[in-house]
C-alpha atoms as a PDB file:
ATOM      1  CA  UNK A   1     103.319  98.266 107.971  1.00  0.00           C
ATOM      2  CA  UNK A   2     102.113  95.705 105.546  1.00  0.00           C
ATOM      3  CA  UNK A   3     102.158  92.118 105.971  1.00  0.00           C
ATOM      4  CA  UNK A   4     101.824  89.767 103.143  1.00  0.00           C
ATOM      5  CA  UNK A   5     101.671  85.847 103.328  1.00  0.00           C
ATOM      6  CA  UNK A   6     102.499  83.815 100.356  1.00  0.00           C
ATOM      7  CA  UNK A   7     100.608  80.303 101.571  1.00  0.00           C
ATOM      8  CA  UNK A   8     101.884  77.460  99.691  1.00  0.00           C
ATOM      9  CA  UNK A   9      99.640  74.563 100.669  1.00  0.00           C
ATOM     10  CA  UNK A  10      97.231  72.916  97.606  1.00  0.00           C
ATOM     11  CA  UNK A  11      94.401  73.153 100.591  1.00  0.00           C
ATOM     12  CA  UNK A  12      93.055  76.423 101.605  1.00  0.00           C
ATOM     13  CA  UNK A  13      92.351  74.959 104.862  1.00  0.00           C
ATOM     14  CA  UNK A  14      95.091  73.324 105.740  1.00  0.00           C
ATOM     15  CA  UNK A  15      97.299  73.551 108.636  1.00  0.00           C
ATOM     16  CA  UNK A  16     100.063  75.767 107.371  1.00  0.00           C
ATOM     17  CA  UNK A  17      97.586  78.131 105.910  1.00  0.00           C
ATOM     18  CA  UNK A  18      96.117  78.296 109.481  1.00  0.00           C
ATOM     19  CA  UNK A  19      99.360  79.233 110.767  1.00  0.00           C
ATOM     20  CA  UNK A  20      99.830  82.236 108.363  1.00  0.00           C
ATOM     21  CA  UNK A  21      96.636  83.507 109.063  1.00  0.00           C
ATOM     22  CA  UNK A  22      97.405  83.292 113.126  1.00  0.00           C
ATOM     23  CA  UNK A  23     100.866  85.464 112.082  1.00  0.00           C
ATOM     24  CA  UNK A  24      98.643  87.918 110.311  1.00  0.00           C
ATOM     25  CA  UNK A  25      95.702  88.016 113.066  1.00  0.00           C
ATOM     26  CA  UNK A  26      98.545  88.998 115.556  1.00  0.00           C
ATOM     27  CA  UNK A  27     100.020  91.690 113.169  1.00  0.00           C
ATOM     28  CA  UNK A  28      96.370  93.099 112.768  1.00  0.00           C
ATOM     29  CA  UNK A  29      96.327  92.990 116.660  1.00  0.00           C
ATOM     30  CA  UNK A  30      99.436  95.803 116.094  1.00  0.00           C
ATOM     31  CA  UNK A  31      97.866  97.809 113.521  1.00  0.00           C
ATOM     32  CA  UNK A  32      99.660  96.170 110.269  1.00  0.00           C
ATOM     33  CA  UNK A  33      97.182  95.716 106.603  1.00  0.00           C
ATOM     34  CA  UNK A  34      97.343  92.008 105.969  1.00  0.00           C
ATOM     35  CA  UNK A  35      97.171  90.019 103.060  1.00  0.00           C
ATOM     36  CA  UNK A  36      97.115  86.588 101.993  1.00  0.00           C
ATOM     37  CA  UNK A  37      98.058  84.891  98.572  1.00  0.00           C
ATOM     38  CA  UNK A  38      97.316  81.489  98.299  1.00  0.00           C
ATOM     39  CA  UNK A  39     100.105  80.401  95.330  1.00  0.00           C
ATOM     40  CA  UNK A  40      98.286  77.381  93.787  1.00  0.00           C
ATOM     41  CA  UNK A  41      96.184  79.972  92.589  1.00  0.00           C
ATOM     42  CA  UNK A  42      98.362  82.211  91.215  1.00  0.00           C
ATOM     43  CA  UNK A  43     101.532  80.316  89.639  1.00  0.00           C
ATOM     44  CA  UNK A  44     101.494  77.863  87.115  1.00  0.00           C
ATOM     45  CA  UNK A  45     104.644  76.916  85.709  1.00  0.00           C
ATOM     46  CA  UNK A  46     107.748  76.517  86.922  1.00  0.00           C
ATOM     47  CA  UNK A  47     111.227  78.564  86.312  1.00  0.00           C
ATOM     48  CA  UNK A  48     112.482  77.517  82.775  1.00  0.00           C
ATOM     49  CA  UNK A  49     115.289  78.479  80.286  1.00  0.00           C
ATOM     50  CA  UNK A  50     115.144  82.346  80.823  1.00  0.00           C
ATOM     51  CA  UNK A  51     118.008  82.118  77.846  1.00  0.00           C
ATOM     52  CA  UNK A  52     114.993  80.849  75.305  1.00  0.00           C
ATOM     53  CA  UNK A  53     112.080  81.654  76.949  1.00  0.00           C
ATOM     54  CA  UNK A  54     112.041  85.653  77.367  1.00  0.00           C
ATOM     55  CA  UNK A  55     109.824  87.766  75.149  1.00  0.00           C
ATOM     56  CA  UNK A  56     111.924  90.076  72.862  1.00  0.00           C
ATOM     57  CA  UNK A  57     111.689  93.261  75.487  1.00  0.00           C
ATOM     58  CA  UNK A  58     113.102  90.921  78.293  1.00  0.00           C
ATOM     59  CA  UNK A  59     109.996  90.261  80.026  1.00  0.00           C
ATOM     60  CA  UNK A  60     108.979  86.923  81.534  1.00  0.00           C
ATOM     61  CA  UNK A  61     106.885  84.885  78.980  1.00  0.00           C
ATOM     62  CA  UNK A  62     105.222  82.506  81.602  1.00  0.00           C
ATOM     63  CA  UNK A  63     101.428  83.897  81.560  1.00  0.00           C
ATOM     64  CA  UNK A  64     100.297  83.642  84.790  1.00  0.00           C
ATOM     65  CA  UNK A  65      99.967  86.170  88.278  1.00  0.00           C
ATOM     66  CA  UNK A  66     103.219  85.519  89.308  1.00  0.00           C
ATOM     67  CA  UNK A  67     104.417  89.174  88.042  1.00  0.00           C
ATOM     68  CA  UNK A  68     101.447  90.612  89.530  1.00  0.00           C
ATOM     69  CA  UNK A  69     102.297  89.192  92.413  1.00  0.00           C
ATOM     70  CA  UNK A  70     106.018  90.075  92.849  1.00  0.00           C
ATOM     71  CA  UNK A  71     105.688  93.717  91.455  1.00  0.00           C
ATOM     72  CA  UNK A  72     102.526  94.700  93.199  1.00  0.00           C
ATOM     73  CA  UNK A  73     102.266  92.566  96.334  1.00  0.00           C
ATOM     74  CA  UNK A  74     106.103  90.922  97.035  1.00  0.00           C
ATOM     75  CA  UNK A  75     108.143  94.128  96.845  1.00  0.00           C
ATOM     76  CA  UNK A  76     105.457  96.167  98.416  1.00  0.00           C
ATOM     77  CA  UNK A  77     105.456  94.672 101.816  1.00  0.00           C
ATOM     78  CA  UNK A  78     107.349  95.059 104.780  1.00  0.00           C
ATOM     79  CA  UNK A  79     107.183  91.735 105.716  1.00  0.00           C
ATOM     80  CA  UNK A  80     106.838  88.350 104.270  1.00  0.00           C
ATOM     81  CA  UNK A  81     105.377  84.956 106.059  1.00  0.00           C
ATOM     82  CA  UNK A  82     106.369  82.116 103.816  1.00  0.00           C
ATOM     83  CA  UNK A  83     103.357  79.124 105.110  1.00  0.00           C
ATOM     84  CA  UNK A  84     104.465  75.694 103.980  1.00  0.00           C
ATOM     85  CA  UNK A  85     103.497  71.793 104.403  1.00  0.00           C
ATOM     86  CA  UNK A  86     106.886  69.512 105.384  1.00  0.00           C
ATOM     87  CA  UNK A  87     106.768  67.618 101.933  1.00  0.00           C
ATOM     88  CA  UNK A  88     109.487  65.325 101.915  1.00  0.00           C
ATOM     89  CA  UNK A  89     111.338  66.742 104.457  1.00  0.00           C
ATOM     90  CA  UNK A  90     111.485  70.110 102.377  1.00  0.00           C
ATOM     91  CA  UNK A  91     109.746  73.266 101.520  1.00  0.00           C
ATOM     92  CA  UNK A  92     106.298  72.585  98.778  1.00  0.00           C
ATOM     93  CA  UNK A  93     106.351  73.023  95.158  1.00  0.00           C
ATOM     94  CA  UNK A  94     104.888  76.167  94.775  1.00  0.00           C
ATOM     95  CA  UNK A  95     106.793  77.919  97.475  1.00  0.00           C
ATOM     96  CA  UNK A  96     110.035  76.533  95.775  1.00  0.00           C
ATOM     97  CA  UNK A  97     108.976  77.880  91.920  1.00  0.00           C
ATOM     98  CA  UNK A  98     107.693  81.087  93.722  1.00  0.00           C
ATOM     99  CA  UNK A  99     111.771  81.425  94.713  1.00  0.00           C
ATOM    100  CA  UNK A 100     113.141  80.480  91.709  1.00  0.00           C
ATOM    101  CA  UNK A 101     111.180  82.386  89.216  1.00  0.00           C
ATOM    102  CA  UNK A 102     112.225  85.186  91.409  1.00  0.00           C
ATOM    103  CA  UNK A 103     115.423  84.890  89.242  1.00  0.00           C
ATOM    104  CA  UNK A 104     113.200  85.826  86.045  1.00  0.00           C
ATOM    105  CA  UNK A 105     112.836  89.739  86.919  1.00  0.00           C
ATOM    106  CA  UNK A 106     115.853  90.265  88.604  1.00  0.00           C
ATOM    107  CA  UNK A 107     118.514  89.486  85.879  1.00  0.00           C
ATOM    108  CA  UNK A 108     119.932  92.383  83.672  1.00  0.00           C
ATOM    109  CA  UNK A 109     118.179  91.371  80.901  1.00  0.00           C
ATOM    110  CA  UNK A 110     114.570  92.001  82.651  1.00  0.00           C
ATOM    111  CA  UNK A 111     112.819  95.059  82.122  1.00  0.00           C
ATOM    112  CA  UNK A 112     113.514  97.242  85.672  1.00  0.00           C
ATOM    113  CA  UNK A 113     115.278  94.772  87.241  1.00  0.00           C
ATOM    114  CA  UNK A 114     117.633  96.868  89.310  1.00  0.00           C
ATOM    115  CA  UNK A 115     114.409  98.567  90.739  1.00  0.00           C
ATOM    116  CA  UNK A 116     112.950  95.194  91.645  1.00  0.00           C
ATOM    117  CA  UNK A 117     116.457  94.016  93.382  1.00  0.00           C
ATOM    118  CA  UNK A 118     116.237  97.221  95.472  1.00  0.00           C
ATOM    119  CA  UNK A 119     112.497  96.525  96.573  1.00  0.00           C
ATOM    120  CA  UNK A 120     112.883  92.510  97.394  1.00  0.00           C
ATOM    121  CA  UNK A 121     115.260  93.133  99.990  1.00  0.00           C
ATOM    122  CA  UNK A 122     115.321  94.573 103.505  1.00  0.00           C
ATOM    123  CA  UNK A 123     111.975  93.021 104.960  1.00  0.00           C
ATOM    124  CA  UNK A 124     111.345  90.852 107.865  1.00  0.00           C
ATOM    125  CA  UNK A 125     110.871  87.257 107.181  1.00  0.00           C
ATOM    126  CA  UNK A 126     108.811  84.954 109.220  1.00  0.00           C
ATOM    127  CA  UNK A 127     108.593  81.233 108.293  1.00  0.00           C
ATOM    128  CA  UNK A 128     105.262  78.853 109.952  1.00  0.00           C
ATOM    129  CA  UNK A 129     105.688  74.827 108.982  1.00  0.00           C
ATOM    130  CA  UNK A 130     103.305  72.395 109.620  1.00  0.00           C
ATOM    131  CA  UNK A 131     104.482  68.600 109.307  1.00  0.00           C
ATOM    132  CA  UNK A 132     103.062  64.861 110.510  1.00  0.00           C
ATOM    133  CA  UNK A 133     106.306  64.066 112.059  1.00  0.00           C
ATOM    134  CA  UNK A 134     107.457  65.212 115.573  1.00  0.00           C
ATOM    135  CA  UNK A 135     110.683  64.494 115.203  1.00  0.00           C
ATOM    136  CA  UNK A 136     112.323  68.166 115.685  1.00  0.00           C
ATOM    137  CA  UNK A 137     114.955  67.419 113.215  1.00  0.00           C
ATOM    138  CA  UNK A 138     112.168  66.696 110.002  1.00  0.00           C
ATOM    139  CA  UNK A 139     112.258  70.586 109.243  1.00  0.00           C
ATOM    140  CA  UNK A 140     115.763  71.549 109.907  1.00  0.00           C
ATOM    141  CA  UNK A 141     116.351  71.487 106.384  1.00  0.00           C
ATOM    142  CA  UNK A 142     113.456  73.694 105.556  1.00  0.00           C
ATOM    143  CA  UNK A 143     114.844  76.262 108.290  1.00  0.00           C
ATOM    144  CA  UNK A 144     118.367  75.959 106.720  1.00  0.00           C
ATOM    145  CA  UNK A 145     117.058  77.135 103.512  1.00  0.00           C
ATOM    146  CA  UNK A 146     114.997  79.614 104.281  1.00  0.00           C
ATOM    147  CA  UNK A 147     117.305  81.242 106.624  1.00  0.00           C
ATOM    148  CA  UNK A 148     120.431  81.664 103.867  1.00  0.00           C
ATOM    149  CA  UNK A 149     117.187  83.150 101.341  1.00  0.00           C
ATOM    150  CA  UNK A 150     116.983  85.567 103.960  1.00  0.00           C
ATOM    151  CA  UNK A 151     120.556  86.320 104.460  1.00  0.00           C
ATOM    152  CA  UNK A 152     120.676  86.125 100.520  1.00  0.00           C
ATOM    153  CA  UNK A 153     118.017  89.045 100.481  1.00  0.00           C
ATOM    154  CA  UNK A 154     119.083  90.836 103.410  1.00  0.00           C
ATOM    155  CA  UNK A 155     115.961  90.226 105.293  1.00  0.00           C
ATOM    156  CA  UNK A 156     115.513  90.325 108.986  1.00  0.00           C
ATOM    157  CA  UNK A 157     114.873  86.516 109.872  1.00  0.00           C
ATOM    158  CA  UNK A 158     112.442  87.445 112.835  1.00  0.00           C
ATOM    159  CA  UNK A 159     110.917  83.381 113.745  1.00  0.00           C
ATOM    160  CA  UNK A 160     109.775  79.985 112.809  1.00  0.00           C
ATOM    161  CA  UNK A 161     106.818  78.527 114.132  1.00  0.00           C
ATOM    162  CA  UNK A 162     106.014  74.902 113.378  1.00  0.00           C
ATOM    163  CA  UNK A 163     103.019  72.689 114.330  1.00  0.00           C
ATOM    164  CA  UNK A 164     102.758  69.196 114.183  1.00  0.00           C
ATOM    165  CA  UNK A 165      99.423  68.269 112.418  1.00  0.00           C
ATOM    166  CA  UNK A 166      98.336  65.987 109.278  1.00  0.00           C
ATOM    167  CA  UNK A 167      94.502  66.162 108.902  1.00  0.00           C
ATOM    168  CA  UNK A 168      92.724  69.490 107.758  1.00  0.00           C
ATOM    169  CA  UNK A 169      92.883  71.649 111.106  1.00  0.00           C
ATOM    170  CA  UNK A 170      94.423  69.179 113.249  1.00  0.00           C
ATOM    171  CA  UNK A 171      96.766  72.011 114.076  1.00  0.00           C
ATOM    172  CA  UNK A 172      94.437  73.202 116.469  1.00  0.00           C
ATOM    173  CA  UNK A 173      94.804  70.312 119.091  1.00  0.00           C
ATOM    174  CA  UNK A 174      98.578  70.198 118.892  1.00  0.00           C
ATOM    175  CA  UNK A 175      99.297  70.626 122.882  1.00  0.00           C
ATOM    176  CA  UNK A 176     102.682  72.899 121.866  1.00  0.00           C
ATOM    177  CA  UNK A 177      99.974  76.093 120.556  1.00  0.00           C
ATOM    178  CA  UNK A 178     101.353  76.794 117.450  1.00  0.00           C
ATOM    179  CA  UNK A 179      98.418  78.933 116.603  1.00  0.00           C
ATOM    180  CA  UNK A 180      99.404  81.186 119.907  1.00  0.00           C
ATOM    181  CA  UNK A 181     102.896  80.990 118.994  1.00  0.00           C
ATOM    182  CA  UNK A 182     102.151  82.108 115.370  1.00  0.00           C
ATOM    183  CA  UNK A 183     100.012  85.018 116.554  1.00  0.00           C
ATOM    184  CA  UNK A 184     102.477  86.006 118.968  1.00  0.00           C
ATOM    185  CA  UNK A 185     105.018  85.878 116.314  1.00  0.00           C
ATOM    186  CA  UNK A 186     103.094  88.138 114.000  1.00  0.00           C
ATOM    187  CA  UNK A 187     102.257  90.831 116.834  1.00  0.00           C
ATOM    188  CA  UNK A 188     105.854  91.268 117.822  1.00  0.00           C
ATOM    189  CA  UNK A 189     106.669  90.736 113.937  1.00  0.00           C
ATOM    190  CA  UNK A 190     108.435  94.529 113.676  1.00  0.00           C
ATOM    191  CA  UNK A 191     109.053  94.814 117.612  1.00  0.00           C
ATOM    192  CA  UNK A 192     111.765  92.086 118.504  1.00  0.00           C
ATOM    193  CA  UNK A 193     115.376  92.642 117.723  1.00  0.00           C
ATOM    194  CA  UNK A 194     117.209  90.431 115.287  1.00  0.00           C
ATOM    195  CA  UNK A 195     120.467  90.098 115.588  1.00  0.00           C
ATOM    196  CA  UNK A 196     123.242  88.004 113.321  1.00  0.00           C
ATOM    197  CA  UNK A 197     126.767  89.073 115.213  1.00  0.00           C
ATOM    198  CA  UNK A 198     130.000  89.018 113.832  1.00  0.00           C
ATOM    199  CA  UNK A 199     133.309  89.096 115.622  1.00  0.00           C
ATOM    200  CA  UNK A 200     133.381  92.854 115.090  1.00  0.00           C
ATOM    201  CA  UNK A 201     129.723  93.748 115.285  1.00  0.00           C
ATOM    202  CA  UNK A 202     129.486  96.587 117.503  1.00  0.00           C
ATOM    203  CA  UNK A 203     127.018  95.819 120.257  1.00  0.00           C
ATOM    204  CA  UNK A 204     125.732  97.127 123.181  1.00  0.00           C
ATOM    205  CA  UNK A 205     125.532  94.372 125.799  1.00  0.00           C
ATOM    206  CA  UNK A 206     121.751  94.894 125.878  1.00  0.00           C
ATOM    207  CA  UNK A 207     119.269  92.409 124.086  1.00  0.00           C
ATOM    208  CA  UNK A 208     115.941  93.318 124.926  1.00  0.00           C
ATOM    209  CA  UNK A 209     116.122  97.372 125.531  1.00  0.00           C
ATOM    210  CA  UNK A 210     112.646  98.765 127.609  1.00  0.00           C
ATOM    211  CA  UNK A 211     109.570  98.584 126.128  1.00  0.00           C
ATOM    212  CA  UNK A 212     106.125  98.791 126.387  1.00  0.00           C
ATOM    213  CA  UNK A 213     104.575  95.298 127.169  1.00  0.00           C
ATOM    214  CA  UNK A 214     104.134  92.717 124.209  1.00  0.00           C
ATOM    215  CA  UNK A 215     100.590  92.026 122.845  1.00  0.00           C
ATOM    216  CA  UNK A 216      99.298  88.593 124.083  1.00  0.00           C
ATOM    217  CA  UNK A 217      96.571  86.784 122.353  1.00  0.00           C
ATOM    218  CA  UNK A 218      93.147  87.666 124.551  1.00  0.00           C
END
């Protein structure tokens, strides 16, 4: 399967990023190709009027690697990790105009738009925060979003892994293990169930069904 991680920290060594790259070190564990995206390099711009902005054939007329990125990377992988920094007490910029311009190629007007709809959904999401605070409730609202994007895209919301750190790689002394915990996320990242009941799912009365063992980190 392929994994992709869209980092969206301004610091290529900072704490979020080293939680997507424990996610993608467990799904290598598994088998998975990997990838990482760092989107401070890639976007530029944010979303803006789509009415005024498009090209005459529909396409986006932002020049930058976001399309490269969505059409060659985004709807290519099986799985998405979406890395972010708690900035004030939500998701960072670049994460947030990576969603958005989403809207750009998936509008009728947009050259193969249909085709693009069909390949951005049905994935498995994971989501890794790092942020100063301890205080369990500073990232609720980050989870909140990110979930309904997932049930907005139909993706499997497979885990959240957050890590309390400030300073560059201060992640690694937080007692908790968020670097295990991301790395075990990633290796069962296509193994565990995920499950979002309604009062008529059918269901078997069986969570975790036999199975060979789960990878743990050596």
């Amino acid at each position: 399967m392929r994994v992709l991680a869209l980092s969206s920290s301004p610091r290529k060594d900072g704490n979020s990023r080293l939680l997507a790259e424990a996610v993608l070190a467990g799904a290598t564990s598994r088998g998975h190709d990997v990838e990482i995206v760092d989107l401070c390099e890639v976007i530029t711009a944010p979303l803006r009027d789509c009415r005024t902005c498009r090209l005459a054939d529909g396409r986006c007329s932002i020049d930058d690697g976001y399309e490269t990125l969505l059409r060659d990377k985004v709807t290519a992988a099986d799985a998405v990790v979406l890395a972010t920094p708690l900035y004030w007490y939500g998701i960072a910029g670049q994460l947030k105009i990576f969603i958005d311009r989403i809207f750009c190629y998936i509008k009728a007007e947009a050259p193969r738009s249909g085709e693009t709809m069909r390949l951005l959904m049905n994935k498995r999401l994971a989501v890794v925060i790092s942020a100063e605070e301890s205080y369990p409730g500073a990232s609720l609202g980050v989870v909140a979003q990110l979930q309904e994007l997932a049930r907005y895209l139909r993706h499997d919301f497979v885990g959240v892994v957050r890590g309390v750190a400030n300073s560059r790689g201060e992640i690694r002394r937080d007692p908790a293990g968020p670097l295990d915990q991301a790395y075990d996320l990633g290796a069962r990242l296509f193994d565990d169930a995920v499950t979002d009941y309604r009062m008529d799912t059918a269901r078997s009365g069986v969570v975790w069904p036999c199975r060979p063992e789960r990878a743990v980190k050596p």
